[in-house]
C-alpha atoms as a PDB file:
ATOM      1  CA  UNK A   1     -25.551 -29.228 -23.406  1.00  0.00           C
ATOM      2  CA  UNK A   2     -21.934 -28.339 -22.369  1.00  0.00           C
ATOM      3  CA  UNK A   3     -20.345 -30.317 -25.545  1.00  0.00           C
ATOM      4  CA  UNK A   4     -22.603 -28.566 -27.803  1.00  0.00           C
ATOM      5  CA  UNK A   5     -22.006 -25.091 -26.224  1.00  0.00           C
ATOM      6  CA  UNK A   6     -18.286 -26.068 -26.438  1.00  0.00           C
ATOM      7  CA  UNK A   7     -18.184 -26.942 -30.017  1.00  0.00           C
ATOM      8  CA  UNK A   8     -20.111 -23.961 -31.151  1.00  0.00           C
ATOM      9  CA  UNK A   9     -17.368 -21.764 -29.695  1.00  0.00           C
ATOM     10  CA  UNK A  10     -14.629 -23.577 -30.384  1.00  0.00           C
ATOM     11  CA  UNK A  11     -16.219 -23.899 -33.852  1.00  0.00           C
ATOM     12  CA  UNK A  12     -16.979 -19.622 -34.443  1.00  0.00           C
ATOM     13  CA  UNK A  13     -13.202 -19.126 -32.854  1.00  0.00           C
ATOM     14  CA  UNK A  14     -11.898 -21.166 -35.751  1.00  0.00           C
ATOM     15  CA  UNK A  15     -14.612 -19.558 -38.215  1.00  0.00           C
ATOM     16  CA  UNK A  16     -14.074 -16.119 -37.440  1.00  0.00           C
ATOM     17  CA  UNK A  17     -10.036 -16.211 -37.510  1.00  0.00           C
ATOM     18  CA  UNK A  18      -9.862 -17.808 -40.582  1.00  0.00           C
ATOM     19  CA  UNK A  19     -11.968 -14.613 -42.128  1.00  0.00           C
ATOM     20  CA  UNK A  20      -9.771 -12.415 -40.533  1.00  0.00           C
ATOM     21  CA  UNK A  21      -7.027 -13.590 -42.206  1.00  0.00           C
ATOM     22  CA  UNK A  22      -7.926 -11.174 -45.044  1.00  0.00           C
ATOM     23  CA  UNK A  23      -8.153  -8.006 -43.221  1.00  0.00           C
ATOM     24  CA  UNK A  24      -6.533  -5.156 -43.628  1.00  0.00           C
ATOM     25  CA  UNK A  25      -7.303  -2.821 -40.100  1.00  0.00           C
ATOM     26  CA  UNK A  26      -5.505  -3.599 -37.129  1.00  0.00           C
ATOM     27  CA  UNK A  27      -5.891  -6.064 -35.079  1.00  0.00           C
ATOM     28  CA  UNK A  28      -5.818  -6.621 -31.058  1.00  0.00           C
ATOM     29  CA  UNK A  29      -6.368  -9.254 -28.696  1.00  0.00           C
ATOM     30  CA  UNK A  30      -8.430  -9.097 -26.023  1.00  0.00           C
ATOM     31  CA  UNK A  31      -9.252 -11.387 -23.185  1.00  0.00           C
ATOM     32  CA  UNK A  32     -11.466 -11.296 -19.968  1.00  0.00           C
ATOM     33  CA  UNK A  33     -10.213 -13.251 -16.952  1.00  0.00           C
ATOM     34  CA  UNK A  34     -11.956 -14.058 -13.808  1.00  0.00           C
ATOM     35  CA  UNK A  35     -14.081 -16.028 -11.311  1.00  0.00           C
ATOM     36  CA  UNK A  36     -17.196 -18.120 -12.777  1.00  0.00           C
ATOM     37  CA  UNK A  37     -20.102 -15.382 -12.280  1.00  0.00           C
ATOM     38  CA  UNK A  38     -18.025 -12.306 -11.946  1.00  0.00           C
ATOM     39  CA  UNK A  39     -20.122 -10.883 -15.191  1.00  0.00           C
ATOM     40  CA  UNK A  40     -17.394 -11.597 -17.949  1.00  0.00           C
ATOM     41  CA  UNK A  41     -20.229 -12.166 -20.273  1.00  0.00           C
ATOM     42  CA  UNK A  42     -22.341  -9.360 -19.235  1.00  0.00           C
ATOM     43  CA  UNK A  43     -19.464  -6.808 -19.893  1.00  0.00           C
ATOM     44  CA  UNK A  44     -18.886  -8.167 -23.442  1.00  0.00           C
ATOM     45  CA  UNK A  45     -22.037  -8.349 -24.192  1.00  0.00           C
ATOM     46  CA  UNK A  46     -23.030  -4.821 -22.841  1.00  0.00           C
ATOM     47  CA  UNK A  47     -19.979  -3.214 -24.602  1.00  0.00           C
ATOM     48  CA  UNK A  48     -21.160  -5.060 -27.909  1.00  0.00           C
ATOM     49  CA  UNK A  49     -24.565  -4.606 -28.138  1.00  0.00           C
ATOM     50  CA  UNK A  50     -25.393  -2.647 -25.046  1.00  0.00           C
ATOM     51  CA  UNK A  51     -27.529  -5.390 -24.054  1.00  0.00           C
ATOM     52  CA  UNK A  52     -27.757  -6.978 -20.632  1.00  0.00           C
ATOM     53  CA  UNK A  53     -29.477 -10.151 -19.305  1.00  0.00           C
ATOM     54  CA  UNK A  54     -30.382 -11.928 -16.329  1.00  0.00           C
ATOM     55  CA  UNK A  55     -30.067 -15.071 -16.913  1.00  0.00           C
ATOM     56  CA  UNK A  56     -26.796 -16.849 -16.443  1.00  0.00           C
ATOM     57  CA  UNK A  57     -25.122 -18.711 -18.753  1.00  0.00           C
ATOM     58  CA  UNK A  58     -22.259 -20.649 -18.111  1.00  0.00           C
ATOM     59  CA  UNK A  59     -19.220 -19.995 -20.570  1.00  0.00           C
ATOM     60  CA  UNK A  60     -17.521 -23.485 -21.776  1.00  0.00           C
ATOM     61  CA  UNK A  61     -13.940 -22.530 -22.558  1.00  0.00           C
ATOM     62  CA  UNK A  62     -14.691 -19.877 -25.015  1.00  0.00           C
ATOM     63  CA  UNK A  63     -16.754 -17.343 -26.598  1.00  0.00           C
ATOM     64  CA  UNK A  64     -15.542 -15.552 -29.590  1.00  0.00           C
ATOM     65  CA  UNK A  65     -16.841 -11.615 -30.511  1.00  0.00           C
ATOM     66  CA  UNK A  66     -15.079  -8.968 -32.626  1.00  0.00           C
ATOM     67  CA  UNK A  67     -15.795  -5.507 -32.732  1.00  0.00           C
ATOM     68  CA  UNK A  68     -14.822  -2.779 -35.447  1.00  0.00           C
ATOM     69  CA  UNK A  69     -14.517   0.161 -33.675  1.00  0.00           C
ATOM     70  CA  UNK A  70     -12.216   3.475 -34.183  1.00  0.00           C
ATOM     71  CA  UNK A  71      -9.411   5.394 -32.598  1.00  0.00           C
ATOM     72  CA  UNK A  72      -8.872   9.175 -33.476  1.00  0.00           C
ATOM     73  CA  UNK A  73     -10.622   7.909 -36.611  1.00  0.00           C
ATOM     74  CA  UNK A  74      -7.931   4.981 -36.490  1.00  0.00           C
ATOM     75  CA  UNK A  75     -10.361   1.733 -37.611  1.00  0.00           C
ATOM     76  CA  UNK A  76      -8.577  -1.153 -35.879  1.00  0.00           C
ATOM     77  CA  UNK A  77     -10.955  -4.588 -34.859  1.00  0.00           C
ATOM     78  CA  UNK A  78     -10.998  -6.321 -31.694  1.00  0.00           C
ATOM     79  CA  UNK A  79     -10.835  -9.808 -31.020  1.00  0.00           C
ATOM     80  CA  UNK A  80     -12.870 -10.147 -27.634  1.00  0.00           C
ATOM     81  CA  UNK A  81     -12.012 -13.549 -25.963  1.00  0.00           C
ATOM     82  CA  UNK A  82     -14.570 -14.657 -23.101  1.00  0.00           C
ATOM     83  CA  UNK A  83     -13.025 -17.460 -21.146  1.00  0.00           C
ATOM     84  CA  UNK A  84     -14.197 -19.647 -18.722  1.00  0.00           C
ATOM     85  CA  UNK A  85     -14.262 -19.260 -15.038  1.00  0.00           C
ATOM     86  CA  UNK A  86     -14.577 -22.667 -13.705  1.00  0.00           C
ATOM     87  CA  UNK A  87     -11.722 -24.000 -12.104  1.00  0.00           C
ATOM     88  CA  UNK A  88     -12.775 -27.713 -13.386  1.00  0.00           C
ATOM     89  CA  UNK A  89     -11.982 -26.132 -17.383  1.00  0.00           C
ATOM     90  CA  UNK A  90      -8.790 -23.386 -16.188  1.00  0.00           C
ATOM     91  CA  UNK A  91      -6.713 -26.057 -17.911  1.00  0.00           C
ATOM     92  CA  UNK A  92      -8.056 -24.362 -21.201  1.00  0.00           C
ATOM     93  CA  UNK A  93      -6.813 -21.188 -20.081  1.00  0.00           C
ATOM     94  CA  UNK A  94      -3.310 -21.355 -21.811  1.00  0.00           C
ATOM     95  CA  UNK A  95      -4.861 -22.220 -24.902  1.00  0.00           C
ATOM     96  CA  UNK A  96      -6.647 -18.855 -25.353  1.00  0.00           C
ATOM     97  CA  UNK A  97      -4.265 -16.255 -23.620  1.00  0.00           C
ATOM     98  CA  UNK A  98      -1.460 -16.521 -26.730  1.00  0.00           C
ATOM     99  CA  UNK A  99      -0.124 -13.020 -27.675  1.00  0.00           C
ATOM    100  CA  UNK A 100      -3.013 -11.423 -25.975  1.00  0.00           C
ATOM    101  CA  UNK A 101      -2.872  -7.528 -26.371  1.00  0.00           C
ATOM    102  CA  UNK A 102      -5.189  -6.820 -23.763  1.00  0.00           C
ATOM    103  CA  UNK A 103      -6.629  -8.589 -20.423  1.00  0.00           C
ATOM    104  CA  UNK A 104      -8.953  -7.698 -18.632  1.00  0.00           C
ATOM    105  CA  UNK A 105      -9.143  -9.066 -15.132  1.00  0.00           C
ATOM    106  CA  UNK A 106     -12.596  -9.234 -13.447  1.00  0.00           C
ATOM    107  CA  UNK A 107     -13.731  -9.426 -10.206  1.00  0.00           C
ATOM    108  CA  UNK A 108     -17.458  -8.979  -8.619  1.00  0.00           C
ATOM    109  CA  UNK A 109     -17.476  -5.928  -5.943  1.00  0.00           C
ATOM    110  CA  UNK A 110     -19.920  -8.126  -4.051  1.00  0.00           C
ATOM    111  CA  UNK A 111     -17.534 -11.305  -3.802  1.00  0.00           C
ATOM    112  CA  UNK A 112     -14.618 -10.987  -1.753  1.00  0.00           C
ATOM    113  CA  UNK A 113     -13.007 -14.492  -3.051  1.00  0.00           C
ATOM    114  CA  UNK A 114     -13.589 -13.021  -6.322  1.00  0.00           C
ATOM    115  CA  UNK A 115     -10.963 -10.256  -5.727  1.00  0.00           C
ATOM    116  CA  UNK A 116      -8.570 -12.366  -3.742  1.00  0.00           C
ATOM    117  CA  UNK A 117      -7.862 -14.518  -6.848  1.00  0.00           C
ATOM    118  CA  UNK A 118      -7.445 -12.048  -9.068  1.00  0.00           C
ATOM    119  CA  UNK A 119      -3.143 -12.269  -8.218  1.00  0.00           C
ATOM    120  CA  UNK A 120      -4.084 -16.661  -8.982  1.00  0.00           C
ATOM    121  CA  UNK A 121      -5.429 -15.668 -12.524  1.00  0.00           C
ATOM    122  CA  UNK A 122      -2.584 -13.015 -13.208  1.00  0.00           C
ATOM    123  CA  UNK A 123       0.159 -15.832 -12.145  1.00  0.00           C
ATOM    124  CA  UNK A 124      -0.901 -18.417 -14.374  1.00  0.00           C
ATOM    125  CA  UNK A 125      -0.170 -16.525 -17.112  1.00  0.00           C
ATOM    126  CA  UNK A 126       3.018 -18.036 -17.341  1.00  0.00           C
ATOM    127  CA  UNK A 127       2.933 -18.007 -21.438  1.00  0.00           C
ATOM    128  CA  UNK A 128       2.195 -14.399 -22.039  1.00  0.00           C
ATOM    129  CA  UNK A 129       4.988 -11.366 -22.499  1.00  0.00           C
ATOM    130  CA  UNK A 130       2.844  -9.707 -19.102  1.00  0.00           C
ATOM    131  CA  UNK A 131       5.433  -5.827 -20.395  1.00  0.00           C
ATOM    132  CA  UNK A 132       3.878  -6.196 -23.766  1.00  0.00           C
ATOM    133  CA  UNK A 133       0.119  -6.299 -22.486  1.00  0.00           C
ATOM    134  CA  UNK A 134      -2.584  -3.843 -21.567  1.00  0.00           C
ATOM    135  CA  UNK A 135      -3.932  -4.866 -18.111  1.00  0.00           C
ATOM    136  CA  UNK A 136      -7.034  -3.521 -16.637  1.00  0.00           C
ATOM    137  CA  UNK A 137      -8.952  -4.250 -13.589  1.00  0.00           C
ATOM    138  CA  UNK A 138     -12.311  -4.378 -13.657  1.00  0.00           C
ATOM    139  CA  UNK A 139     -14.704  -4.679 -10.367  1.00  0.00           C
ATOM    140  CA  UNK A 140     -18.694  -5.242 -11.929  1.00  0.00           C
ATOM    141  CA  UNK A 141     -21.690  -5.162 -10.301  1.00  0.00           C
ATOM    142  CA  UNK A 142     -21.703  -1.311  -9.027  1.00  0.00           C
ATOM    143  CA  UNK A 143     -25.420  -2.043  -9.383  1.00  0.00           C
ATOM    144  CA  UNK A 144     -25.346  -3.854  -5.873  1.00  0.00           C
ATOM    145  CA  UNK A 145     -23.258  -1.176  -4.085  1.00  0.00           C
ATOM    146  CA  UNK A 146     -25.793  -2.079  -0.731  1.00  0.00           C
ATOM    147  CA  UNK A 147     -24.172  -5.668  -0.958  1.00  0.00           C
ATOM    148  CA  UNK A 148     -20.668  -4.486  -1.618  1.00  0.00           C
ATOM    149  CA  UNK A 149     -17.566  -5.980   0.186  1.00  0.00           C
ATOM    150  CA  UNK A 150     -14.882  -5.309  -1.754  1.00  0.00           C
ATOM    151  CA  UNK A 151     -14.481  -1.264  -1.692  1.00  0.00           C
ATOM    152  CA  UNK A 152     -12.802   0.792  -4.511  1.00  0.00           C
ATOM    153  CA  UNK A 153      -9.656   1.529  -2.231  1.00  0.00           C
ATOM    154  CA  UNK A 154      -8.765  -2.030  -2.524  1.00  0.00           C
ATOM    155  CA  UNK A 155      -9.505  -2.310  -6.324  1.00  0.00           C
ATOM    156  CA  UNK A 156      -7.448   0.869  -6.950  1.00  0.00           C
ATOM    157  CA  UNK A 157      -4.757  -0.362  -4.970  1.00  0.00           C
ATOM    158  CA  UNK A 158      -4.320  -3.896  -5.970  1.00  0.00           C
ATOM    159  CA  UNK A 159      -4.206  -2.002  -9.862  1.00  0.00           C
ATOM    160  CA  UNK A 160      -1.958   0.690  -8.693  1.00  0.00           C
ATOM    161  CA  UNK A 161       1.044  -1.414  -7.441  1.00  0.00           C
ATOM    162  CA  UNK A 162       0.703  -3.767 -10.758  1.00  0.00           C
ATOM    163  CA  UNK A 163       0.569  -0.526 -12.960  1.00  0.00           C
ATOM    164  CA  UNK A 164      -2.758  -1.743 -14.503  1.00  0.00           C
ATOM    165  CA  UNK A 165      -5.914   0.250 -15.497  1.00  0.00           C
ATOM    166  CA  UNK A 166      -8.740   0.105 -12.873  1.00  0.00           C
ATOM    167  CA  UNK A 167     -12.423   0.497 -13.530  1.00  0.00           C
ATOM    168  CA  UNK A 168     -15.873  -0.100 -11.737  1.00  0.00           C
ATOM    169  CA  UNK A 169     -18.708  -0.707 -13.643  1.00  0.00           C
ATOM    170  CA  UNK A 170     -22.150  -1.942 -13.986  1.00  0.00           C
ATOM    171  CA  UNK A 171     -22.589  -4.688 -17.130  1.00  0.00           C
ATOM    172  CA  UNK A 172     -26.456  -4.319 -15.794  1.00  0.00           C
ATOM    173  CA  UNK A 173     -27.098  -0.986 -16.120  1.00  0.00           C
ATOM    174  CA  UNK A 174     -24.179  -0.075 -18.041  1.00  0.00           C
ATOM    175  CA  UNK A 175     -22.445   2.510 -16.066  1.00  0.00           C
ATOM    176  CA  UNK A 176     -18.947   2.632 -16.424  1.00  0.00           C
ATOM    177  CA  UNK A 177     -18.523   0.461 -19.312  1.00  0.00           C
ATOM    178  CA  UNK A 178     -18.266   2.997 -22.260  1.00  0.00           C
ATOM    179  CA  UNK A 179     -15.470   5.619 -19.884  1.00  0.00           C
ATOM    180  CA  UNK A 180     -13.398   1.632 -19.451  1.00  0.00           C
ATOM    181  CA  UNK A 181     -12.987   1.251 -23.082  1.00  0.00           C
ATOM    182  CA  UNK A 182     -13.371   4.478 -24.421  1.00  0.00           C
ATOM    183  CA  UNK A 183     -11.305   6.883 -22.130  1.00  0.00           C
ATOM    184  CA  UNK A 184      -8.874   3.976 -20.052  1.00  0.00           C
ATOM    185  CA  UNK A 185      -8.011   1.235 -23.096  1.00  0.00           C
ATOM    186  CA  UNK A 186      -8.403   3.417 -26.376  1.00  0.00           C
ATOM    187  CA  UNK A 187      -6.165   5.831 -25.027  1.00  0.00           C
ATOM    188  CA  UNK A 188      -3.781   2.895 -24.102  1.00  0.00           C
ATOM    189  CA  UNK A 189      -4.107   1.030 -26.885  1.00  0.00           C
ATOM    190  CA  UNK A 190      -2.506   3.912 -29.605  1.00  0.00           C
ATOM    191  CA  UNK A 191       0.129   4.563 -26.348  1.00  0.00           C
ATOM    192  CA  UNK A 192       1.467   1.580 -26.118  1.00  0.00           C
ATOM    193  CA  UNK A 193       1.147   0.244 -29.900  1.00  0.00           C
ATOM    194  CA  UNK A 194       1.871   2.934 -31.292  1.00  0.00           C
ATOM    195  CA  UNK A 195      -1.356   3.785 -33.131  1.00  0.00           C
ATOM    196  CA  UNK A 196      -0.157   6.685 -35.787  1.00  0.00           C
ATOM    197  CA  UNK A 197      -3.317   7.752 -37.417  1.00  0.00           C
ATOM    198  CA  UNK A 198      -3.128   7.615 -40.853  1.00  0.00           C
ATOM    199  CA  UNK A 199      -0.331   5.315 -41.258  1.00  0.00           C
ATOM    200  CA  UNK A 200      -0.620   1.423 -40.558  1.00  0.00           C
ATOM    201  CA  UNK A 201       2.667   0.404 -41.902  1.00  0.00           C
ATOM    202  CA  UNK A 202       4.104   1.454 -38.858  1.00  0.00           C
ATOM    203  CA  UNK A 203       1.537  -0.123 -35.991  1.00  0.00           C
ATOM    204  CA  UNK A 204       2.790  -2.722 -33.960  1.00  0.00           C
ATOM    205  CA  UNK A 205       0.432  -5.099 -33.952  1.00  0.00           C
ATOM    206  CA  UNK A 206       0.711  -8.845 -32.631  1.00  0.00           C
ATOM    207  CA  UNK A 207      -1.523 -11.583 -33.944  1.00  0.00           C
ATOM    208  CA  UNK A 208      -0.821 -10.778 -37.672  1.00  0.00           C
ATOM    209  CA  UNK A 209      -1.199 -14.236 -38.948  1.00  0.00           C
ATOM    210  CA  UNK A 210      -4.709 -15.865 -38.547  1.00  0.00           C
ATOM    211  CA  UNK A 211      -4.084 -18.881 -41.141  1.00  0.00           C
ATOM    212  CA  UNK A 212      -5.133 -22.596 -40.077  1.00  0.00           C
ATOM    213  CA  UNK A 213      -1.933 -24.212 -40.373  1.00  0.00           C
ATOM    214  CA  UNK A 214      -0.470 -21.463 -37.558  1.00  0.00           C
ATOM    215  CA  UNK A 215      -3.807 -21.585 -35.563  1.00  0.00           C
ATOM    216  CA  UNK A 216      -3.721 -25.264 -35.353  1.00  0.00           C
ATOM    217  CA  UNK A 217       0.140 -25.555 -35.008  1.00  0.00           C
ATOM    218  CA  UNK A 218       0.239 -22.974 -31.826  1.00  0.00           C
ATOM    219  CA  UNK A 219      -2.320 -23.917 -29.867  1.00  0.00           C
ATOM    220  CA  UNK A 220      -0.202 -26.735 -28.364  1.00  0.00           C
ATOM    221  CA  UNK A 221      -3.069 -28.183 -26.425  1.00  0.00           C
ATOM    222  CA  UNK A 222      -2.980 -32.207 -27.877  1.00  0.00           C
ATOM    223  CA  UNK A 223      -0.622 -33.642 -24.329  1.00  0.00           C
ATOM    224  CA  UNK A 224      -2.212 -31.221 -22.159  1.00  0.00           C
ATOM    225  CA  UNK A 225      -5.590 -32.184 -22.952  1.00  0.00           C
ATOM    226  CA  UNK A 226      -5.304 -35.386 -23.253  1.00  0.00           C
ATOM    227  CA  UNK A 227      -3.119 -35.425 -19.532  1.00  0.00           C
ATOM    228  CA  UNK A 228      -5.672 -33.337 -18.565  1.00  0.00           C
ATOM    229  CA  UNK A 229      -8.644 -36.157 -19.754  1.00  0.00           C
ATOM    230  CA  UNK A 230      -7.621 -39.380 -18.757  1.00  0.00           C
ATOM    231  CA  UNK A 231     -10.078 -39.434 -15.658  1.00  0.00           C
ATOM    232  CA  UNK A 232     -12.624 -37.541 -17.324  1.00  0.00           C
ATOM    233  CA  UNK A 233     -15.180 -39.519 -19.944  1.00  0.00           C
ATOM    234  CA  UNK A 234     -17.114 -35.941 -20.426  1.00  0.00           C
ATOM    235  CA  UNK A 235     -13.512 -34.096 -20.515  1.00  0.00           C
ATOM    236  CA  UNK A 236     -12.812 -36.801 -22.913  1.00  0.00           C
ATOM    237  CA  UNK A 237     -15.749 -36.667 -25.327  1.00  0.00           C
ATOM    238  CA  UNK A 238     -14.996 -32.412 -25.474  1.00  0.00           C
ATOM    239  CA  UNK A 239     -11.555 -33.262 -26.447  1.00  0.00           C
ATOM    240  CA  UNK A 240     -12.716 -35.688 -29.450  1.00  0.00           C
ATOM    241  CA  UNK A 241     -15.552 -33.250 -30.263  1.00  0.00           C
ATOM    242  CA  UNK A 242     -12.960 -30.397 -30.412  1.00  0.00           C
ATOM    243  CA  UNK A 243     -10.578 -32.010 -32.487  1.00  0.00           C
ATOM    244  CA  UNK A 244     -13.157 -32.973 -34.900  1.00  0.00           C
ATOM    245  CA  UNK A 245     -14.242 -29.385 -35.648  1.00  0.00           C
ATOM    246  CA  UNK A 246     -10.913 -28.357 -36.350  1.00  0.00           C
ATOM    247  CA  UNK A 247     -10.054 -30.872 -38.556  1.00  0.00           C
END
């Protein structure tokens, strides 16, 4: 089940940046970071199609989603990048957090570890420009506030000596989600990039190039992977499998 859930993301990543390659909006970046279980998934999916669900399903490496959405009437797309949360695939990690634009880093107010590696995930991102990104933290699960151990002090502070964005929110019920995006990471977004309404010669947008010779070239992964591998027949079969939808 894992291999096949792993090629079918791997496989819609490749899909969908190849079709971008032909628009003309803006384009940004964005990633979600954090613990397995934290509600990555629920928060993407919620924001996408306001849609929640209970049952959990692991993420293997990836899952690729793009929104159109507008800013001050601004239409600019968003690549949303779920990523994996077990430690067992965090080797994977690099390969998906090139030029990001914005990360989100997610923790689970009811799981104190949760919070406590939050400074782990933010470290190993040793290949990303951290002055040229949009950082938000997000605590989820607000919907289990009698089961809390994490309070908002903590989140706010944590966020507040990092300069990043800090948010609570509920992927079940959905509070929260629409004031993160809308009213913390819009607002951020034409800030920090520049957004001139009106005019999109003069955005600053990374991740302008979506061919297949540049996706394949930069992703870098063949030695780590295959270091990575060795004592692994199931890491190894994922490899081969991954490998084989890109070519």
């Amino acid at each position: 089940m894992y291999k096949k859930i792993f090629i079918f993301g791997i496989f819609s990543l490749f899909v969908n940046i190849n079709f971008l390659a032909s628009e003309e909006i803006p384009i940004y970046k964005l990633i979600f970071l954090g613990d397995e279980q934290v509600g990555k998934s629920c928060i993407l999916n919620r924001f996408l199609n306001d849609t929640f669900t209970e049952e959990y399903q692991v993420t293997i490496g990836l899952d690729f989603k793009s929104k159109d959405v507008q800013i001050d009437n601004q239409d600019i797309k968003l690549l949303l990048y779920d990523t994996t949360g077990q430690e067992k695939l965090k080797f994977l990690i690099p390969m998906y957090t090139r030029d990001p634009n914005i990360i989100l880093l997610v923790y689970d107010v009811t799981s104190k570890d949760s919070f406590l590696h939050l400074p782990d995930w933010f470290k190993d991102l040793t290949n990303v420009k951290k002055e040229e990104v949009i950082f938000a933290v997000v605590g989820n699960k607000t919907d289990l506030n009698d089961r809390r151990v994490v309070n908002s002090e903590d989140g706010k502070n944590y966020a507040k000596e990092n300069g990043f964005i800090f948010a609570e929110v509920s992927a079940k019920s959905g509070e929260g989600i629409n004031d993160l995006f809308e009213k913390q990471i819009f607002p951020k977004i034409k800030e920090k990039f520049n957004l001139d309404v009106g005019n999109i010669e003069n955005l600053d947008i990374k991740n302008k190039e979506f061919n297949e010779n540049n996706y394949t070239e930069n992703l870098d992964i063949n030695d780590k992977i295959e270091e990575k591998t060795k004592k692994s027949s199931c890491a190894s079969c994922l490899r081969e499998c991954f490998f084989c939808c890109l070519n």
